[in-house]
Protein backbone atom coordinates (compact mmCIF):
# COMPACT_ATOMS: atom_id res chain seq x y z
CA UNK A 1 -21.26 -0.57 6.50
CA UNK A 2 -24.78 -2.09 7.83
CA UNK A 3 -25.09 -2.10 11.88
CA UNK A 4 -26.24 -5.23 13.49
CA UNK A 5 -29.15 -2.44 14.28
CA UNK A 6 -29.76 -2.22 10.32
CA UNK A 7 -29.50 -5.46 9.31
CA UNK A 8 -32.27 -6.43 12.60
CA UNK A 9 -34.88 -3.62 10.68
CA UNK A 10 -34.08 -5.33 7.48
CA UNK A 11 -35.21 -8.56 8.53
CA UNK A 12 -38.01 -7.28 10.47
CA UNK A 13 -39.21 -5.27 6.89
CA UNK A 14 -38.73 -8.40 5.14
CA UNK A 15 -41.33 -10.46 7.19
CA UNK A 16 -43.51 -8.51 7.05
CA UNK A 17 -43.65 -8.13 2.94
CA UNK A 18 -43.02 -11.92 2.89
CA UNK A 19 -46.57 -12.55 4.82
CA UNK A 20 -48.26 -9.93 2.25
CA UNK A 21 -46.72 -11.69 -1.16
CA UNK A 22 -48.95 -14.38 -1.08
CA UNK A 23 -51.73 -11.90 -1.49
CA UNK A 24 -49.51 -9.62 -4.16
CA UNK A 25 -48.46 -12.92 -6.04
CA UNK A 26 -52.14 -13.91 -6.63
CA UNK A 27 -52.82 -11.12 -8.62
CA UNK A 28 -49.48 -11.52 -10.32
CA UNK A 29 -47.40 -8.81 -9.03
CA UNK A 30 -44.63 -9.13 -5.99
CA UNK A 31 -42.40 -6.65 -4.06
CA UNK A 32 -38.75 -6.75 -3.04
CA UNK A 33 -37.20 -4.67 -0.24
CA UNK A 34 -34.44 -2.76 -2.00
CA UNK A 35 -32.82 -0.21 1.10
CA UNK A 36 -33.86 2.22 4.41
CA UNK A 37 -33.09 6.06 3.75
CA UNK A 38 -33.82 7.83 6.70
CA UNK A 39 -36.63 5.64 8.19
CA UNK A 40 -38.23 4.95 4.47
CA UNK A 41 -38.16 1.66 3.31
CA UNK A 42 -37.55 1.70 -0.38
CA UNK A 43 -39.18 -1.16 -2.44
CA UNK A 44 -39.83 -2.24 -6.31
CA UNK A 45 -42.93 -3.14 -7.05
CA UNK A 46 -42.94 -6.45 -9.82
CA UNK A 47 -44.32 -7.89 -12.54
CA UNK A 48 -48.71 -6.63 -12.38
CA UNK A 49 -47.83 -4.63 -9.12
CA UNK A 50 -45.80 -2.38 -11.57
CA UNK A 51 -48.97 -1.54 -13.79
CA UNK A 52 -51.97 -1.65 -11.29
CA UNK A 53 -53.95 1.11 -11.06
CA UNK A 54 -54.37 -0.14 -7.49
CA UNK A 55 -51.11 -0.36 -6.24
CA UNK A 56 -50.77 3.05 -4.49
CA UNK A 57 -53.41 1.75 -2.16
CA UNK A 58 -51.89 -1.46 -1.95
CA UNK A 59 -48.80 0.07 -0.99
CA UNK A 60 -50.36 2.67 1.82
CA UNK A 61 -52.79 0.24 3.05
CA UNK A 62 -51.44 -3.01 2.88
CA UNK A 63 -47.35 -2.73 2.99
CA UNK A 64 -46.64 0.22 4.92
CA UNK A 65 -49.66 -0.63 7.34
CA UNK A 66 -47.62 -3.95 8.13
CA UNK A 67 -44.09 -2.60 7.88
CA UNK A 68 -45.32 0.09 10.64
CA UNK A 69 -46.57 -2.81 12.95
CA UNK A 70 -43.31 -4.73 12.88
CA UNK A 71 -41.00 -1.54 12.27
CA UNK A 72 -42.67 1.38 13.70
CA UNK A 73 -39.33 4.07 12.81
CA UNK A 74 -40.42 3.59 9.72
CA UNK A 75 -42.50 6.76 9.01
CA UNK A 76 -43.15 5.29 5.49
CA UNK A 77 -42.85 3.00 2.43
CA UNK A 78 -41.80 4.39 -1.06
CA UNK A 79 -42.03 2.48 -4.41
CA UNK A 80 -39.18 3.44 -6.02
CA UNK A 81 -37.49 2.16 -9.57
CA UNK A 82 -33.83 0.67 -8.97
């Protein structure tokens, strides 16, 4: 059962990717928030995100860079499959 706690980082992780998809969905690709396991936010990357030879450093750089601002017990962000 999610805490109010949980639900608050949630939201917090999900601004945060939702001011970077502009960016992601200009190239083609996107990223959805799928769950927090032990202060690593675990997300799918979609459609030409999937493929890019670029997306490691999109995900270091660009995601968990603004994930950390807004949610800084997040030690990291994972791309994971579902």
């Amino acid at each position: 059962m999610a805490t109010t706690q949980d639900l608050n980082l949630f939201q917090k992780i999900e601004d945060a990717i939702t001011q970077l998809r502009p960016f992601l969905e200009a190239d083609g690709g996107d990223i959805r928030l799928l769950r927090i396991e032990d202060n690593v936010a675990k997300v799918k990357l979609l459609g030409a995100c999937q493929s890019c030879n670029m997306s490691a450093m999109t995900l270091k750089a660009g995601v968990e860079e603004a994930v950390k601002r807004v949610a800084p017990e997040i030690v990291r962000v994972e791309a994971v499959e579902e």
